[in-house]
Each structure stands twice: as C-alpha cells, then as structure tokens.
Protein backbone atom coordinates (compact mmCIF):
# COMPACT_ATOMS: atom_id res chain seq x y z
CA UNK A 1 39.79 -7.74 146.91
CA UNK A 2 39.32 -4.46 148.02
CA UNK A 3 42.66 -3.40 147.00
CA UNK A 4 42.11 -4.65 143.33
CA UNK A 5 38.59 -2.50 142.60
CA UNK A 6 40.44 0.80 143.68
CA UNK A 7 43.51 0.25 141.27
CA UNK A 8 40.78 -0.49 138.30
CA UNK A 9 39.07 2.70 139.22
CA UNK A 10 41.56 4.79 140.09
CA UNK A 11 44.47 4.52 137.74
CA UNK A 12 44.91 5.15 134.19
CA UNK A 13 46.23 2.44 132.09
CA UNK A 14 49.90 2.47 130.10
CA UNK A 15 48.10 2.12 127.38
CA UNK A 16 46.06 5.85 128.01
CA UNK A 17 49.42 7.44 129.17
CA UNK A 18 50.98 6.07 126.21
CA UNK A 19 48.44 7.31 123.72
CA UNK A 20 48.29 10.97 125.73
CA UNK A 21 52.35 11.19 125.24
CA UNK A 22 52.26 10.64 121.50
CA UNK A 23 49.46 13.20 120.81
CA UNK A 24 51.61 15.40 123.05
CA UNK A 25 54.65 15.14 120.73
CA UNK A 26 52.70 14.83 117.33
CA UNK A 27 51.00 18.12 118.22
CA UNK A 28 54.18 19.87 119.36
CA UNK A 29 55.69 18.83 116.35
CA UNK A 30 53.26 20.00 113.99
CA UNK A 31 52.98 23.45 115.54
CA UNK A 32 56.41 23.70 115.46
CA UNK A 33 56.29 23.62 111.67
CA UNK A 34 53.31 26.08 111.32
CA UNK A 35 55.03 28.33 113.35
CA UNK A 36 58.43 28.16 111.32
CA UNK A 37 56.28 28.02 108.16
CA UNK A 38 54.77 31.54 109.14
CA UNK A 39 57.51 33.15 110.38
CA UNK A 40 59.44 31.77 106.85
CA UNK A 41 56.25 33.53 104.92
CA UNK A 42 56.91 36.95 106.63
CA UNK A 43 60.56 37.17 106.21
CA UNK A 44 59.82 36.58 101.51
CA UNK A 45 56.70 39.09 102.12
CA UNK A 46 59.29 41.63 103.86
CA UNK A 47 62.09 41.47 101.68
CA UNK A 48 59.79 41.37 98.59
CA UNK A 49 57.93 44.06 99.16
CA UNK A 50 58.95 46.94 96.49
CA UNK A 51 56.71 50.41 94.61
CA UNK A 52 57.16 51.45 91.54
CA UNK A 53 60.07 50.23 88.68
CA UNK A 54 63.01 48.56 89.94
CA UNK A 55 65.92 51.21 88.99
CA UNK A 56 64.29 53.97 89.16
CA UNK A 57 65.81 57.43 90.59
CA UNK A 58 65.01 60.82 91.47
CA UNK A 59 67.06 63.55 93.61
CA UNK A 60 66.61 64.66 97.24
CA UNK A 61 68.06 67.83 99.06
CA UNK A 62 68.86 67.77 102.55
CA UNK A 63 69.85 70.34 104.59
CA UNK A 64 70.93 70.43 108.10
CA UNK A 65 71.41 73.43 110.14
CA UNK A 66 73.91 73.47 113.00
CA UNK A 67 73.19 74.24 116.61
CA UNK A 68 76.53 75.24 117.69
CA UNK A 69 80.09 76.04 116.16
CA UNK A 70 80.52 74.14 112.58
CA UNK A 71 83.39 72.09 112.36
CA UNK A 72 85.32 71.27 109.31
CA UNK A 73 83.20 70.11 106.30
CA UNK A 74 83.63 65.89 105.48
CA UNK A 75 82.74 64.55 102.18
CA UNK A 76 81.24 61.06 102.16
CA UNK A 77 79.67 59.36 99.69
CA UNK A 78 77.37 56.25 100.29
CA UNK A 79 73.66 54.95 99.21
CA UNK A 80 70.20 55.72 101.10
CA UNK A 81 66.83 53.48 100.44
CA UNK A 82 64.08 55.62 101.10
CA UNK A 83 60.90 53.85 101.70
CA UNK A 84 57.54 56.17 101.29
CA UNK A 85 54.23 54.37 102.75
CA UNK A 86 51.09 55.86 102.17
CA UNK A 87 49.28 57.43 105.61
C-alpha cells in the first residue's frame, strides 16, 4: 500500500512527459524558422541597400606615395564600389 501512494505522488505521468516533449519540439521548431526568417530579412536589406541613381559616375584621384625604392610601374585596370555613409 505504501509503495502505491509514493509512485502517485512522486512520479510524473507518460502522459505529462509526453505533452512536455512535444512543446519541446514545436517550440524548437518554430524558433528555428524565426531565426532563419530574420537572418533571410538581413541578407535582402544588405544587398538592397543603394544612394542616389543607379548608374551614376563621377571620378576619383588617388595617389600613393612610396616609402622606399619604386619599382617598375604596372597598369591594371579593374572596378571599385565606393560606399559613402553619413557620420
């Protein structure tokens, strides 16, 4: 008899663990999806992100001064993005 009141009071049902499992995985899986929803939203807000016309152009100098003994001048041609963000 005595053995019978202690496993009542003592241990949870199949039922509870059951229940407790389910939430578990339901909740897992829906922040799974908020998380890959948001990280989805920041890559589109990053590679959207543009000022001013598409196309546009302007011209930039750049010069660099050498430290030490110049070597042989290399022509190269290729295409910089310049991003400006306001301070």
């Amino acid at each position: 008899m005595e053995e019978d009141i202690s496993n009542k009071q003592g241990d949870i049902s199949n039922k509870t663990i059951v229940v407790l499992v389910i939430l578990t995985v339901l909740i897992s899986i829906l922040s799974t999806l908020v998380t890959l929803n948001e990280v989805s939203n920041i890559r589109l807000q990053s590679t959207h992100t543009r000022v001013g016309s598409v196309g546009s152009t302007g011209k930039v100098s750049l010069e660099i001064a050498a430290s030490g003994p110049v070597a042989e001048p290399v022509n190269s041609a290729g295409y910089v993005t310049l991003e400006i963000s306001p301070k």
